[in-house]
PDB file of N, CA and C in Angstrom:
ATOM      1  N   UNK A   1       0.857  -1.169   0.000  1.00  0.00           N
ATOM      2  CA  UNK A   1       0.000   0.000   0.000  1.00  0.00           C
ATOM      3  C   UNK A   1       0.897   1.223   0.000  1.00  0.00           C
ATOM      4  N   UNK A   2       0.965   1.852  -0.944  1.00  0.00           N
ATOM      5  CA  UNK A   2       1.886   3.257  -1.649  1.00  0.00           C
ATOM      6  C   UNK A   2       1.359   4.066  -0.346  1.00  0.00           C
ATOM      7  N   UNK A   3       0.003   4.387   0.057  1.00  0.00           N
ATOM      8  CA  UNK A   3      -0.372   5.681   1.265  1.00  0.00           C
ATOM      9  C   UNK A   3      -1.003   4.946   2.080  1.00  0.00           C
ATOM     10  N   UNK A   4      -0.634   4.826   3.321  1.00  0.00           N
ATOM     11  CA  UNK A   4      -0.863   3.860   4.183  1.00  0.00           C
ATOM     12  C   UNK A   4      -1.957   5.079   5.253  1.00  0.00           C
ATOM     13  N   UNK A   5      -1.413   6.248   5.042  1.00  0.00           N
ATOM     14  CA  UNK A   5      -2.685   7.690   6.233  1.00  0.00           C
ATOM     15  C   UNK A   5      -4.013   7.447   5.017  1.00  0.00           C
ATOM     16  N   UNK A   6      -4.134   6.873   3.828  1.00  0.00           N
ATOM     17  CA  UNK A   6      -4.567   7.073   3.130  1.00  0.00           C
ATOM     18  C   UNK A   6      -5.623   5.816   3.313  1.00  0.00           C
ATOM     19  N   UNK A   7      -5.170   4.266   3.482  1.00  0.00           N
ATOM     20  CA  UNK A   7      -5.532   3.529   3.527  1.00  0.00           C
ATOM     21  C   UNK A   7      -6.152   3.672   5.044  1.00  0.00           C
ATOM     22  N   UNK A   8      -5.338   3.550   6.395  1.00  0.00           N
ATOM     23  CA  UNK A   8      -5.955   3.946   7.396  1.00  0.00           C
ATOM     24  C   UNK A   8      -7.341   4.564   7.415  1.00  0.00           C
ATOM     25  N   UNK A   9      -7.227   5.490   6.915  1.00  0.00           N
ATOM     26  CA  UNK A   9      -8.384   6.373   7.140  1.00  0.00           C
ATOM     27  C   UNK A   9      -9.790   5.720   6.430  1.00  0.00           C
ATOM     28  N   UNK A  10      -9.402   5.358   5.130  1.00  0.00           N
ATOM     29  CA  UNK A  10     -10.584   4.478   4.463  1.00  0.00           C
ATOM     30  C   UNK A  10     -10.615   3.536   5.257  1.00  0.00           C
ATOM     31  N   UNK A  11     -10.312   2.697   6.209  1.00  0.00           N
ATOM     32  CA  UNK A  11     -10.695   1.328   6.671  1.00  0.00           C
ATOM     33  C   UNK A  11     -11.186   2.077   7.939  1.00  0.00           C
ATOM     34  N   UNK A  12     -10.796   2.870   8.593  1.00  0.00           N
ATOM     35  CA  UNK A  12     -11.483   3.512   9.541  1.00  0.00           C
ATOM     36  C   UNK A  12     -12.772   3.850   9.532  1.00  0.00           C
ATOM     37  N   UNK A  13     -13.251   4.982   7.826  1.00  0.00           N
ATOM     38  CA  UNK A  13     -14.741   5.290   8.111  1.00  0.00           C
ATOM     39  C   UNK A  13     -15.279   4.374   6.910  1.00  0.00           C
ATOM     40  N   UNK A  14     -14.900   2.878   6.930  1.00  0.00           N
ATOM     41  CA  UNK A  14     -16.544   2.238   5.978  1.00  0.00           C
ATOM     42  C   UNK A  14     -15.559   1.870   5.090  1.00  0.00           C
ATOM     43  N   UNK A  15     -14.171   1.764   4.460  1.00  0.00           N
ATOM     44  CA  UNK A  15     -13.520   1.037   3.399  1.00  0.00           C
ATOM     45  C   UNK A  15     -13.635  -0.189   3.575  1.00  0.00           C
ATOM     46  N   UNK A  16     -12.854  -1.216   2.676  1.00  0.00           N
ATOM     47  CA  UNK A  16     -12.105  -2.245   2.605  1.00  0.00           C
ATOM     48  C   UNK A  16     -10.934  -2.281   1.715  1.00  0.00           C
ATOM     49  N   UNK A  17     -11.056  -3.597   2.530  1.00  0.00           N
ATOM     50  CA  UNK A  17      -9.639  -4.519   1.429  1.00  0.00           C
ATOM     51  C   UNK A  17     -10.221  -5.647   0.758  1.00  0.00           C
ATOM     52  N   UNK A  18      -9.383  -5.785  -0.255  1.00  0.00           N
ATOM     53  CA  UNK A  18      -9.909  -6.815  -1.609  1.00  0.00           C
ATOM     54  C   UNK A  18      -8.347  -7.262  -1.746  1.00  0.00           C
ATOM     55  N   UNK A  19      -8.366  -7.940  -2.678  1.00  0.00           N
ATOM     56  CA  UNK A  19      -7.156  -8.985  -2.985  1.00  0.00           C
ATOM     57  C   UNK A  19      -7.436  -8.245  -4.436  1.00  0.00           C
ATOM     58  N   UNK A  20      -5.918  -8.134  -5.066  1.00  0.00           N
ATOM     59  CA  UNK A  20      -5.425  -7.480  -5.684  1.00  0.00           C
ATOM     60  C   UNK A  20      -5.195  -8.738  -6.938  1.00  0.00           C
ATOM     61  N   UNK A  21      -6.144  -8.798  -8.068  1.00  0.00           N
ATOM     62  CA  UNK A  21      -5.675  -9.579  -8.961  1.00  0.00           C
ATOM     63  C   UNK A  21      -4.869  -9.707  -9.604  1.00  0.00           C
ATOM     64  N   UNK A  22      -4.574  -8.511 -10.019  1.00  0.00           N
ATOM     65  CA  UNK A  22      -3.634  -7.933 -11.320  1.00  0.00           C
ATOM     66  C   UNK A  22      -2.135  -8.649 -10.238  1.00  0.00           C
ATOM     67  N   UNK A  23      -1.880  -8.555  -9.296  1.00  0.00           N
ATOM     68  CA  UNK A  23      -0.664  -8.802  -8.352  1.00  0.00           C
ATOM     69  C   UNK A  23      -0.691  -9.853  -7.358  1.00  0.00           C
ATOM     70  N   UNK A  24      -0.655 -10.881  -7.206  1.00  0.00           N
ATOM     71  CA  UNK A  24      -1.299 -12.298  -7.095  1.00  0.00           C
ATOM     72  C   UNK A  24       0.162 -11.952  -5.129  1.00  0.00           C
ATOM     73  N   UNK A  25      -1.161 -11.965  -3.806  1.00  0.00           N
ATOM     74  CA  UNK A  25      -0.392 -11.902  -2.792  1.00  0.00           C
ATOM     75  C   UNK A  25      -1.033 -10.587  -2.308  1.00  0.00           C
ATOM     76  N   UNK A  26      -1.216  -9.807  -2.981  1.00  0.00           N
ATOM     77  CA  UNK A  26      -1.044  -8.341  -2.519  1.00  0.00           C
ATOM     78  C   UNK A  26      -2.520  -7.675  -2.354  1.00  0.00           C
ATOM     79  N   UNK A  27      -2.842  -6.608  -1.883  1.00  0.00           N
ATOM     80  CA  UNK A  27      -4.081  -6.758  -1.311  1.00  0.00           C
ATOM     81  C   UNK A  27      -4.341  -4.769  -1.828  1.00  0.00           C
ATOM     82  N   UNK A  28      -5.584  -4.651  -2.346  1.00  0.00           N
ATOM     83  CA  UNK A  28      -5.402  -2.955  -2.689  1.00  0.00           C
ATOM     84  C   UNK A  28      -7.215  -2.751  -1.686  1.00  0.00           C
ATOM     85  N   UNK A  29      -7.099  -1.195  -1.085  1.00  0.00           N
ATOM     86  CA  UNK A  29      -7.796  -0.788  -0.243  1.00  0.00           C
ATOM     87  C   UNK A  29      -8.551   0.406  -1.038  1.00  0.00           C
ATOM     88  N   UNK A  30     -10.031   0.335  -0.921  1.00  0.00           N
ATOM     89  CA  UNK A  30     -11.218   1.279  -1.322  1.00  0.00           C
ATOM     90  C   UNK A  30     -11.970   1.976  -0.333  1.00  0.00           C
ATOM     91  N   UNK A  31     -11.997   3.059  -1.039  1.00  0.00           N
ATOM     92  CA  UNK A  31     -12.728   4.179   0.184  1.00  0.00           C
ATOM     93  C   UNK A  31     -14.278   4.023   0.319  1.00  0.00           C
ATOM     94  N   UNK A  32     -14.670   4.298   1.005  1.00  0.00           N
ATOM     95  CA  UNK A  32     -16.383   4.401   0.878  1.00  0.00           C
ATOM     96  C   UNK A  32     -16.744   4.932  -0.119  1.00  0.00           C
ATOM     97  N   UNK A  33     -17.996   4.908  -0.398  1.00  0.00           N
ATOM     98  CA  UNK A  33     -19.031   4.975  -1.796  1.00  0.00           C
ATOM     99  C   UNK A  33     -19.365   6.396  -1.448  1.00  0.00           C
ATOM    100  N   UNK A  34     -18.929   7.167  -2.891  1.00  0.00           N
ATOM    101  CA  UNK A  34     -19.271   8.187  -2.768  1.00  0.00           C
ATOM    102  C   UNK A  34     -20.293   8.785  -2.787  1.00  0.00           C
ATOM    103  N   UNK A  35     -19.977  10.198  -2.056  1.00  0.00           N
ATOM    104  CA  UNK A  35     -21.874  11.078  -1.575  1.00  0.00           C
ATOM    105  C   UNK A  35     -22.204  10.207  -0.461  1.00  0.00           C
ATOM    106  N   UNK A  36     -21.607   9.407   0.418  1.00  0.00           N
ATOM    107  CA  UNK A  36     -22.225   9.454   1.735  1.00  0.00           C
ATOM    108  C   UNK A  36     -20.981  10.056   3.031  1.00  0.00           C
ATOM    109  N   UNK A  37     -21.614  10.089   3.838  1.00  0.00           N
ATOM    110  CA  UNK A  37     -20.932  10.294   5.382  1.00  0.00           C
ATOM    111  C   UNK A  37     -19.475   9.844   5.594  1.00  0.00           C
ATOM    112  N   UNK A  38     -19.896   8.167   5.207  1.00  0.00           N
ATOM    113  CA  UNK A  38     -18.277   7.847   5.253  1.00  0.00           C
ATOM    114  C   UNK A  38     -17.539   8.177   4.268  1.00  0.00           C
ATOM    115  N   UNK A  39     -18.025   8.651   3.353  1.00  0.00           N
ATOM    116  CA  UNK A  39     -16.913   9.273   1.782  1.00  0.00           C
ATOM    117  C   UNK A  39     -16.475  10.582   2.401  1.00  0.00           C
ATOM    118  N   UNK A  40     -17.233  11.120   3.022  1.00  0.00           N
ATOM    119  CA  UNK A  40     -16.994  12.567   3.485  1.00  0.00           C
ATOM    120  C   UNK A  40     -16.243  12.432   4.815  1.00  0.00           C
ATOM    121  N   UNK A  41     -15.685  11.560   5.673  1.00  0.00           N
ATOM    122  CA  UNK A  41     -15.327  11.401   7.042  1.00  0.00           C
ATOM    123  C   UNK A  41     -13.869  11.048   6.436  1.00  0.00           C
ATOM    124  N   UNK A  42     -13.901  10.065   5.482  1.00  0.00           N
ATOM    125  CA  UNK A  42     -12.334   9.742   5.061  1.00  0.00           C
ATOM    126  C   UNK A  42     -11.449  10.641   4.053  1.00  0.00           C
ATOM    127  N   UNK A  43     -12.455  11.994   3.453  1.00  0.00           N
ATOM    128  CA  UNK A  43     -11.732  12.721   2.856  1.00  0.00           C
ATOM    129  C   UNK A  43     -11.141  13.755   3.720  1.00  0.00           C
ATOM    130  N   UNK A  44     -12.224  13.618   4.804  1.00  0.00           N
ATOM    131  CA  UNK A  44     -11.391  15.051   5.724  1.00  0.00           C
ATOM    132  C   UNK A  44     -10.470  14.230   5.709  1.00  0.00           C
ATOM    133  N   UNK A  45      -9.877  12.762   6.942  1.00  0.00           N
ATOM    134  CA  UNK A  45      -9.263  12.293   7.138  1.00  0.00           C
ATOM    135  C   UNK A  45      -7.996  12.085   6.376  1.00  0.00           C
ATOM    136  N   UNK A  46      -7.953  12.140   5.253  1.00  0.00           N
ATOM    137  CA  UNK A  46      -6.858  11.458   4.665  1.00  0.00           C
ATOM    138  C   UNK A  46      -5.898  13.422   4.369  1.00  0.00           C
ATOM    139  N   UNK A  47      -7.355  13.832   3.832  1.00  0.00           N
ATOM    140  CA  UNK A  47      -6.576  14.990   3.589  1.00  0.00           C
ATOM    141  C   UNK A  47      -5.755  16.189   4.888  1.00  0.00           C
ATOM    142  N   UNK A  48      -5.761  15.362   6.096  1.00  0.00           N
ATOM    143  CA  UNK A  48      -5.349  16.553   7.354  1.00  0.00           C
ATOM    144  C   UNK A  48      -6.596  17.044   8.291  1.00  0.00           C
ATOM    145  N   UNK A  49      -8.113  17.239   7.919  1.00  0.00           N
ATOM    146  CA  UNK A  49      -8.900  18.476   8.402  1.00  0.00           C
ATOM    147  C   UNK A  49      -9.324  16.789   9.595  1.00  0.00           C
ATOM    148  N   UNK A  50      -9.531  17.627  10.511  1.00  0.00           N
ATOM    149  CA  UNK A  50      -9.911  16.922  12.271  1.00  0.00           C
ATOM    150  C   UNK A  50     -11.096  17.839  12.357  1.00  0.00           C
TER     151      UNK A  50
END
């Protein structure tokens, strides 16, 4: 995971993890669905705003 404050924060408000096909082992992380609460909780988050 290249941004790990990045990943944090998505698994914090409502992300996951999936297994990474294209890279057989390795695992890539998604933010919440955008236009809700948790899309909006992990953008403050990732971007600095508390």
């Amino acid at each position: 995971m290249n941004d790990p404050r990045a990943c944090n924060c998505a698994l914090n408000n409502g992300g996951r993890l999936s297994p990474d096909n294209h890279r057989p082992g390795r695992m890539r992380w998604h933010s919440p669905k955008r236009g809700t609460g948790a899309h909006m909780a992990f953008m403050n988050c990732s971007s600095g705003i508390r």
